[in-house]
Protein backbone atom coordinates (compact mmCIF):
# COMPACT_ATOMS: atom_id res chain seq x y z
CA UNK A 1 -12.21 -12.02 35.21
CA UNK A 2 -12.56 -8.01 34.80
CA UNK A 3 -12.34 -7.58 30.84
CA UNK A 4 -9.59 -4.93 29.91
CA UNK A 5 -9.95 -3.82 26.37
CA UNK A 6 -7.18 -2.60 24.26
CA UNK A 7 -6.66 -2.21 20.32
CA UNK A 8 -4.24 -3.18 17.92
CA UNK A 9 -3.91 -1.41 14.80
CA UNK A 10 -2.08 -3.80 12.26
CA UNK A 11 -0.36 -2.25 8.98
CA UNK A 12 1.07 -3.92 6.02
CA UNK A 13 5.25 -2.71 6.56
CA UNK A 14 7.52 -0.53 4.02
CA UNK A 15 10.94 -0.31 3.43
CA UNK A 16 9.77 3.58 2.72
CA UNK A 17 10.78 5.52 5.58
CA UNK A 18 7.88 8.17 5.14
CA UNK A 19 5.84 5.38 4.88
CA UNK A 20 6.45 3.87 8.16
CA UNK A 21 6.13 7.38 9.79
CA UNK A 22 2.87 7.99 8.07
CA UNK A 23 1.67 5.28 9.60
CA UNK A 24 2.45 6.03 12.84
CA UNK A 25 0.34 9.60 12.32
CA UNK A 26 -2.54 7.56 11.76
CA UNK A 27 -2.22 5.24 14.27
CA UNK A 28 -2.15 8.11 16.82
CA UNK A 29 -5.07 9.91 15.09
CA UNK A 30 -6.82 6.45 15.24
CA UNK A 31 -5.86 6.29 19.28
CA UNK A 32 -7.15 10.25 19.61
CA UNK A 33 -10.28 8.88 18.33
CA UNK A 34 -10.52 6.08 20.87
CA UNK A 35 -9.53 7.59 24.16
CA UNK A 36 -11.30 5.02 26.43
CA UNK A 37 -8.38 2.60 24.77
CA UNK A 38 -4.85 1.97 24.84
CA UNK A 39 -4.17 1.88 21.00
CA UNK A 40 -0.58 0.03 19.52
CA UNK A 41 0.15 -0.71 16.18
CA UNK A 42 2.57 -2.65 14.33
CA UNK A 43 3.63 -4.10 11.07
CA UNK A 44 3.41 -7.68 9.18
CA UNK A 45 6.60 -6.77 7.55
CA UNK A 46 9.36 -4.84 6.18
CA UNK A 47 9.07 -2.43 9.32
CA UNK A 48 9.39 -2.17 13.23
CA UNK A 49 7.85 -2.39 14.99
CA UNK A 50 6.38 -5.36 14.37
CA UNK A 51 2.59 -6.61 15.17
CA UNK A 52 3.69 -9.25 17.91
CA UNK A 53 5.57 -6.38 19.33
CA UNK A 54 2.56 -4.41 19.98
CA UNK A 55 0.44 -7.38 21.02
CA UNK A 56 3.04 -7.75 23.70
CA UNK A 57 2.88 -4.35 25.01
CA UNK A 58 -1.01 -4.64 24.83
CA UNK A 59 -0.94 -8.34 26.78
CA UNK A 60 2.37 -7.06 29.85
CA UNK A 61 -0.33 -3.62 30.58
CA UNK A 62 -3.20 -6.32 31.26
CA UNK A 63 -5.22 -6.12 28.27
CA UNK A 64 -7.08 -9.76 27.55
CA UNK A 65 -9.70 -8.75 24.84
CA UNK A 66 -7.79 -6.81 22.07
CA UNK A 67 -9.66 -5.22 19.47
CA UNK A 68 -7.70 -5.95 16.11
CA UNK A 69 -8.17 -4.22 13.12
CA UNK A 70 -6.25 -4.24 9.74
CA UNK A 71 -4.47 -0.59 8.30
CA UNK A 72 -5.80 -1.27 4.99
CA UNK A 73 -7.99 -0.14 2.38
CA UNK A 74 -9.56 -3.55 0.86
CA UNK A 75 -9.38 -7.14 2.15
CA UNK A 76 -6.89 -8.95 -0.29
CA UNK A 77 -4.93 -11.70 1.25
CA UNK A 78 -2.93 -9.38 3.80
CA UNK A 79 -6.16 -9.32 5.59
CA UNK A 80 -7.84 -12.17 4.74
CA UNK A 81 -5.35 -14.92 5.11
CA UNK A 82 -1.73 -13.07 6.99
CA UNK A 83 -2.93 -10.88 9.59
CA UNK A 84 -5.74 -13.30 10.96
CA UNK A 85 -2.77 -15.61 10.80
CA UNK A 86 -0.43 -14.02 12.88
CA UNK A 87 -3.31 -13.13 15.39
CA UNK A 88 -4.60 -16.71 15.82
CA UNK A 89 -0.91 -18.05 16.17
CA UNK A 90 -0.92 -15.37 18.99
CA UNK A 91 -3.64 -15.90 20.66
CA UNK A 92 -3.08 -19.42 20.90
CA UNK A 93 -0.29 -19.32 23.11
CA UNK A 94 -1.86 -16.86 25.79
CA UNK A 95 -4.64 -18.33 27.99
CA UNK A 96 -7.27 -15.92 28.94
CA UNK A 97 -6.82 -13.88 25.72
CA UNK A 98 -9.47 -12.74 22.85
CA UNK A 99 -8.83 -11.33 20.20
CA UNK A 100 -11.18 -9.74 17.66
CA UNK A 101 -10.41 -9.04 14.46
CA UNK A 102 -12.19 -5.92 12.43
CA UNK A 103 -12.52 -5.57 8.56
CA UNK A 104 -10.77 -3.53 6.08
CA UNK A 105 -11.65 -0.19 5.60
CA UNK A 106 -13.58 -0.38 2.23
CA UNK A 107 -16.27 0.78 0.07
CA UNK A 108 -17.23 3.62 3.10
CA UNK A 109 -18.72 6.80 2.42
CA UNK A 110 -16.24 8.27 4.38
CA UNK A 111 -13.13 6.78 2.28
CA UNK A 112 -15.35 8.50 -0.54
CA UNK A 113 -15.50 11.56 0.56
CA UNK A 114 -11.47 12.16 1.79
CA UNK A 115 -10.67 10.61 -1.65
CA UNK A 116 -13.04 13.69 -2.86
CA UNK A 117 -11.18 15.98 -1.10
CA UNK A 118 -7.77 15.04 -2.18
CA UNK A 119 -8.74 15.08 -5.95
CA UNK A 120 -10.20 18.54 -5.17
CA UNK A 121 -7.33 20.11 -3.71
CA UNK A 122 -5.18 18.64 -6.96
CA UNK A 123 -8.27 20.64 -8.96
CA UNK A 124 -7.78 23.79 -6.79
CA UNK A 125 -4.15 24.26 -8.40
CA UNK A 126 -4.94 23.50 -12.07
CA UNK A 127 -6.41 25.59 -14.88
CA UNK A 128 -9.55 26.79 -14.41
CA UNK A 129 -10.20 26.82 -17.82
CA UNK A 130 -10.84 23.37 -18.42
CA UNK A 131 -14.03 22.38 -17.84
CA UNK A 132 -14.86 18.66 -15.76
CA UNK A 133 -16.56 17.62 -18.73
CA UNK A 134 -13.18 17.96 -20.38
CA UNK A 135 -11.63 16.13 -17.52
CA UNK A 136 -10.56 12.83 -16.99
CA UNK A 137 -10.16 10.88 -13.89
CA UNK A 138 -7.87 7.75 -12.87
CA UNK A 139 -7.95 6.39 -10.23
CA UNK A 140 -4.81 3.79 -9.39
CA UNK A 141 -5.47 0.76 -7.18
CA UNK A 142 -2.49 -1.08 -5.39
CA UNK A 143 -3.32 -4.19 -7.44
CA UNK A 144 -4.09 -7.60 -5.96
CA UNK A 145 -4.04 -10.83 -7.08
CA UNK A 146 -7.67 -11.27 -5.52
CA UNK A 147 -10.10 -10.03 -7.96
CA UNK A 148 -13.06 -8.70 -5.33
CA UNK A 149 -10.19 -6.12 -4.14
CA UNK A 150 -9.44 -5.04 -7.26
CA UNK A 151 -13.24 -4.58 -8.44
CA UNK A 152 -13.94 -2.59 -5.35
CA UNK A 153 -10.98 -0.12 -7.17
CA UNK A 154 -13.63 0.28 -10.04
CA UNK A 155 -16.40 1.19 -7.83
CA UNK A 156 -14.13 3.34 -6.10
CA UNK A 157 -13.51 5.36 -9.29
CA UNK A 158 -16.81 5.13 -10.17
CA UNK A 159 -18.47 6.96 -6.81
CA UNK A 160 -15.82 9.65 -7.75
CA UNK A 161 -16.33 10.13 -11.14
CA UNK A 162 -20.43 10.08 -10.96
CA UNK A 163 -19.45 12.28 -7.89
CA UNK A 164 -17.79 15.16 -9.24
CA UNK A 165 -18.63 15.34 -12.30
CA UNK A 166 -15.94 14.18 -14.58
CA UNK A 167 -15.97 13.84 -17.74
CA UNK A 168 -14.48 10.21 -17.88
CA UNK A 169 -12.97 7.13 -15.88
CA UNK A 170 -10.86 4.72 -15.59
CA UNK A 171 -9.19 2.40 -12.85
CA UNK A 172 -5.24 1.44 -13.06
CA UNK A 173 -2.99 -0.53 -11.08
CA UNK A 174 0.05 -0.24 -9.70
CA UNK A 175 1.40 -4.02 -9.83
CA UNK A 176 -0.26 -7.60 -10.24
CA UNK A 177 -3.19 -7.09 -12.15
CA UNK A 178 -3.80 -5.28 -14.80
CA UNK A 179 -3.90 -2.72 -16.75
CA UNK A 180 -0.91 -1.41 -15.22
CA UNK A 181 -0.19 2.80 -15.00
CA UNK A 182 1.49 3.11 -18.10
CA UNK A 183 -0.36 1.32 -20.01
CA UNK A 184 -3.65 2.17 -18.28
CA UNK A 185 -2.16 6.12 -18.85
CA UNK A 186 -1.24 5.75 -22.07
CA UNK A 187 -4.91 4.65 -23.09
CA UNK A 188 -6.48 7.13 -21.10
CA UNK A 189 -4.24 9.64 -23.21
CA UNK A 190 -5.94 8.55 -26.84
CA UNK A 191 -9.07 9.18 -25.79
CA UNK A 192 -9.46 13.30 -26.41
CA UNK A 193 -9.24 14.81 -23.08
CA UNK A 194 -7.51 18.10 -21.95
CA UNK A 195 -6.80 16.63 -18.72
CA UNK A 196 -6.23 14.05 -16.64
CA UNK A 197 -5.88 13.66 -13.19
CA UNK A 198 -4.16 11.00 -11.34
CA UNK A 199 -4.90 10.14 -8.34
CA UNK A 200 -3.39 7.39 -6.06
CA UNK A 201 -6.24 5.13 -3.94
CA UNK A 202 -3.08 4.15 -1.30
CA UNK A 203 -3.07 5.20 2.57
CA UNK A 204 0.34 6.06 2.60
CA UNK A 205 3.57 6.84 0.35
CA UNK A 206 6.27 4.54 -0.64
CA UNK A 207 7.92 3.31 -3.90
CA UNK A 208 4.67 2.40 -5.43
CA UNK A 209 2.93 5.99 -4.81
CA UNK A 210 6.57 7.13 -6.20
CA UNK A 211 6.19 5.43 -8.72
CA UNK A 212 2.76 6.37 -9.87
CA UNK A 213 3.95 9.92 -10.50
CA UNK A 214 6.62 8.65 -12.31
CA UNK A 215 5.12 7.10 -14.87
CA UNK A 216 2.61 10.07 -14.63
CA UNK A 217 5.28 12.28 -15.70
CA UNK A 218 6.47 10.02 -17.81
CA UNK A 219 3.32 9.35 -20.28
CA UNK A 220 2.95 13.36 -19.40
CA UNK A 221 5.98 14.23 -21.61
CA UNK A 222 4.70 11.73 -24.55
CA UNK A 223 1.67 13.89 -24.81
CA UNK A 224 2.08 17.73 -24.00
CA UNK A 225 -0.83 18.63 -25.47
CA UNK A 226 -2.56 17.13 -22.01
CA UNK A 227 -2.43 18.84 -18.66
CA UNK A 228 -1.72 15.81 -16.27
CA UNK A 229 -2.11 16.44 -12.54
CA UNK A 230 -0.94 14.34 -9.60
CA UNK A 231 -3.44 14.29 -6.89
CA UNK A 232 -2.12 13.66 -3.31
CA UNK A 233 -2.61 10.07 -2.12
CA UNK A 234 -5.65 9.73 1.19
CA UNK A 235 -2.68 9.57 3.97
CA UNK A 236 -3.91 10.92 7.42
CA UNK A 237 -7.48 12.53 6.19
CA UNK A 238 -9.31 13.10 9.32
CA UNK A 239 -12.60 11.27 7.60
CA UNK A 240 -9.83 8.77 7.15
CA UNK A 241 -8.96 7.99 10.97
CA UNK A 242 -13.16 8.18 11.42
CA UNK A 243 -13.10 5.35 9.22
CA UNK A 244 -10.84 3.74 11.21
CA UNK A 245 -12.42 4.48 14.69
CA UNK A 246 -15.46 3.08 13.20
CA UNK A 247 -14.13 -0.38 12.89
CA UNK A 248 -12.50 -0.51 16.18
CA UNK A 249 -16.17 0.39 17.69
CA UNK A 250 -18.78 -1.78 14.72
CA UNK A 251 -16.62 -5.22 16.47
CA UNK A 252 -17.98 -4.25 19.84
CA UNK A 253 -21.07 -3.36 18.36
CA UNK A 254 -21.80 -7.06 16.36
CA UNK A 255 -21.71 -5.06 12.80
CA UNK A 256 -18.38 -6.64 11.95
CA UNK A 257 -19.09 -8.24 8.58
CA UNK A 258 -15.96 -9.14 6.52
CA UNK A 259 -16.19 -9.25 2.55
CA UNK A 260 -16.93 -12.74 2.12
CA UNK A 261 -19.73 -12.82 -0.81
CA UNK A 262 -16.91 -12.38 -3.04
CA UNK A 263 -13.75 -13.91 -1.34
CA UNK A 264 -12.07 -16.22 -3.50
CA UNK A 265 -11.23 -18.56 -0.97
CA UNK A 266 -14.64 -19.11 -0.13
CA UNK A 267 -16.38 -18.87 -3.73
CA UNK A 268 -16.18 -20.32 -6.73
CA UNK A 269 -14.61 -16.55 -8.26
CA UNK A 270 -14.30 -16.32 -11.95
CA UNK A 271 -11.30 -17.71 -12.97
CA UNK A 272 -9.96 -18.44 -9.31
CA UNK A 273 -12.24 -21.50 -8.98
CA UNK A 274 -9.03 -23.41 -7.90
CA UNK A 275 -8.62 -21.22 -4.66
CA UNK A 276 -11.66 -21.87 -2.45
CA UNK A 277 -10.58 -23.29 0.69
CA UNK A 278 -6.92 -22.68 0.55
CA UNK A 279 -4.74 -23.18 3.89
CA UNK A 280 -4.86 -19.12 5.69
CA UNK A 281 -1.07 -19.37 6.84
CA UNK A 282 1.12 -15.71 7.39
CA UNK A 283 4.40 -15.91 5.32
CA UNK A 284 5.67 -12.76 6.17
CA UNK A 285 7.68 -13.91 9.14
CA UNK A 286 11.22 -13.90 7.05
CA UNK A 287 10.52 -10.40 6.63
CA UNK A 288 8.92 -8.78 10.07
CA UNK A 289 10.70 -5.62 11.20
CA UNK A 290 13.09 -5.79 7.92
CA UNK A 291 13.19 -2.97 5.94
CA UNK A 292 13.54 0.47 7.72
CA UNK A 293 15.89 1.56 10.51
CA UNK A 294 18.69 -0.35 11.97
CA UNK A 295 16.67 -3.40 10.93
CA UNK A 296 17.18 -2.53 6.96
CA UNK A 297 20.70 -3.88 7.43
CA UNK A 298 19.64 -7.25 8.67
CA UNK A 299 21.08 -9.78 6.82
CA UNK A 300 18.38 -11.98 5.01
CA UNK A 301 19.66 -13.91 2.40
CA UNK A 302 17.18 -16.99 1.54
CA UNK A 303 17.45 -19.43 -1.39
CA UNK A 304 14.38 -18.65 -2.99
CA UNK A 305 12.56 -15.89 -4.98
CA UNK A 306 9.60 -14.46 -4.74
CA UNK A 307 8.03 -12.36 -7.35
CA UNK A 308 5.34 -9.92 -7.23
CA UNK A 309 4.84 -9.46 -10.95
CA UNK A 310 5.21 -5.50 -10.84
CA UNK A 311 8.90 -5.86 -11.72
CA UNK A 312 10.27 -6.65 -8.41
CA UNK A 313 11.61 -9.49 -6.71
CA UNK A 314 11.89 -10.33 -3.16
CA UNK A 315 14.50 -12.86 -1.34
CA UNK A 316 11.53 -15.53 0.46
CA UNK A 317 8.83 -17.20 -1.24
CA UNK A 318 5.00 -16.33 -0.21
CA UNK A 319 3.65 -19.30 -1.07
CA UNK A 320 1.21 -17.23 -3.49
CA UNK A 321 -0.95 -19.06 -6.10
CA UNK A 322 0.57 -17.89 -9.39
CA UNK A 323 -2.03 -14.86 -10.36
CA UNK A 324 -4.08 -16.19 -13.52
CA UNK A 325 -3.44 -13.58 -15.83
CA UNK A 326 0.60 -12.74 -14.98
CA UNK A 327 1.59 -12.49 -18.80
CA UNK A 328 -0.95 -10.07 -19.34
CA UNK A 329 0.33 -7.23 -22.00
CA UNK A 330 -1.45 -4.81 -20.17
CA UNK A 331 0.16 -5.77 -16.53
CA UNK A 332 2.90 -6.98 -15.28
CA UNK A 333 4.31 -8.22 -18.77
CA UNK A 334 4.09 -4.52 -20.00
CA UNK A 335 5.94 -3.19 -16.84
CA UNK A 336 9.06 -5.46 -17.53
CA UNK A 337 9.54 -4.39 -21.36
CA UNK A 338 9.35 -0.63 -20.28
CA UNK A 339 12.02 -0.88 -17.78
């Protein structure tokens, strides 16, 4: 049999309109990139279309070795445990189908640099006066309840801050973990600098990114003596869709190494000893292609809660193992009294 390769681009899902169409932009920047393949993309929830949806297409044009890679920045349990999920399930019920599934973008030079950019263009419209030495950096992370995501945050911040030149730096969260952006903001704010820039580590907008600048304006008005600036989040960064390209091409290539020295369902993690070897099963199948559109007014009322820990609650549960340090006063706990 003639192999026919296509690729599937796989994104997490918002409720977030611009979200869902940012996405989109990538995916065809990502395709642009890849002309020798027929590129689809879909969501594991909260959006349409959906990542079946786009396997389908992929599968009716005569496509039997898809190339699958997750629209993410870190491997958390999106991509480790739901997406491979809902691509094995798949697979399994075509014969004469392979699919193979790409890492997370990650700790890439690349990511570094169109982070750099972003945080220099914020730069470009601020006071000149202040020196970088004077200048403090934060960098917020989506917050996970997998702690080798969150650390890769940190380095993150770090490459940026050694990078440019800043005079200080420290990682925030925006749910989950901790500290949270308030918090994390309002410790940042004691420690002497004339300013601070924020700057969101997310792909896309949405209420979390939203909400990043709110607090930012919010901790902002509690200290005027600071000039806070709001950096624009990576979005469609051409070094961005490279990034992605690349991850399409290293599975072909054999390079296709997922983060699994520090996975905490494979080691014995610090403080997540009790997850090694936990069943990889999607849960996000209440929720695929609810959210946006004509599918937002889908009726899906279930009888159980789910809760994130950043303040929100949705209506299924995720079968997540409770996060370790939930009722920390610096995370989630923190978010809840403020609101």
């Amino acid at each position: 049999m003639t192999e026919k390769i296509g690729v599937m681009v796989c994104g997490h899902g918002s409720r977030d309109e611009g979200a869902v169409r940012e996405f989109a932009s990538v995916a065809k920047g990502i395709a642009e990139r890849l002309p020798q393949y027929e590129v689809e993309s879909g969501f594991l929830e909260f959006a349409t279309p959906i990542i079946r949806t786009g396997l389908d297409k992929l599968v009716e044009s005569g496509h039997n070795h898809i190339l699958a890679v997750p629209g993410m920045l870190f491997a958390a349990g999106h991509a480790k445990n739901d997406i491979p999920s809902v691509l094995n399930a798949y697979a399994a019920k075509k014969e004469d189908l392979k699919i193979s599934y790409g890492r997370e973008l990650g700790i890439d030079l690349k990511m570094i640099r169109a982070a750099g950019d972003r945080i220099r263009e914020a730069l470009e419209s601020a006071d000149e006066h202040v020196p970088m030495h004077e200048t403090m950096l934060v960098v917020v992370g989506r917050g996970a309840s997998d702690p080798d995501a969150n650390s890769n945050v940190s380095k993150v911040m770090r490459m940026l801050w050694e990078g440019l030149g800043f005079g200080w730096g420290e990682t925030v969260y925006s749910g989950v973990t901790f500290p949270l952006v308030e918090p994390g903001l309002e410790h940042a704010a004691r420690l002497g600098y004339k300013r601070i820039v924020v700057f969101p580590y997310f792909l896309f907008t949405g209420v979390l990114v939203n909400r990043i600048y709110d607090y930012t304006d919010k901790v902002a008005a509690a200290h005027p003596d600071i000039e806070f600036i709001k950096a624009p989040y990576l979005n469609d960064h051409p070094l961005v869709l490279d990034c992605f390209a690349d991850r399409v091409r290293e599975i072909l290539e054999g390079t296709n190494n997922m983060n699994c020295g520090l996975c905490k369902y494979r080691e014995q993690a610090l403080g997540f000893e009790d997850e090694v070897g936990m069943i990889q099963e999607s849960h996000h199948h209440h929720v695929e292609g609810i959210g946006t559109g004509e599918a937002h007014s889908h009726s899906h009322d279930h009888s159980h809660q789910h809760h994130h820990g950043d303040g929100h609650s949705h209506d299924h549960d995720h079968h997540h193992h409770p996060y370790p340090h939930a009722d920390h006063p610096l995370g989630p706990l923190s978010m809840k009294k403020s609101d």
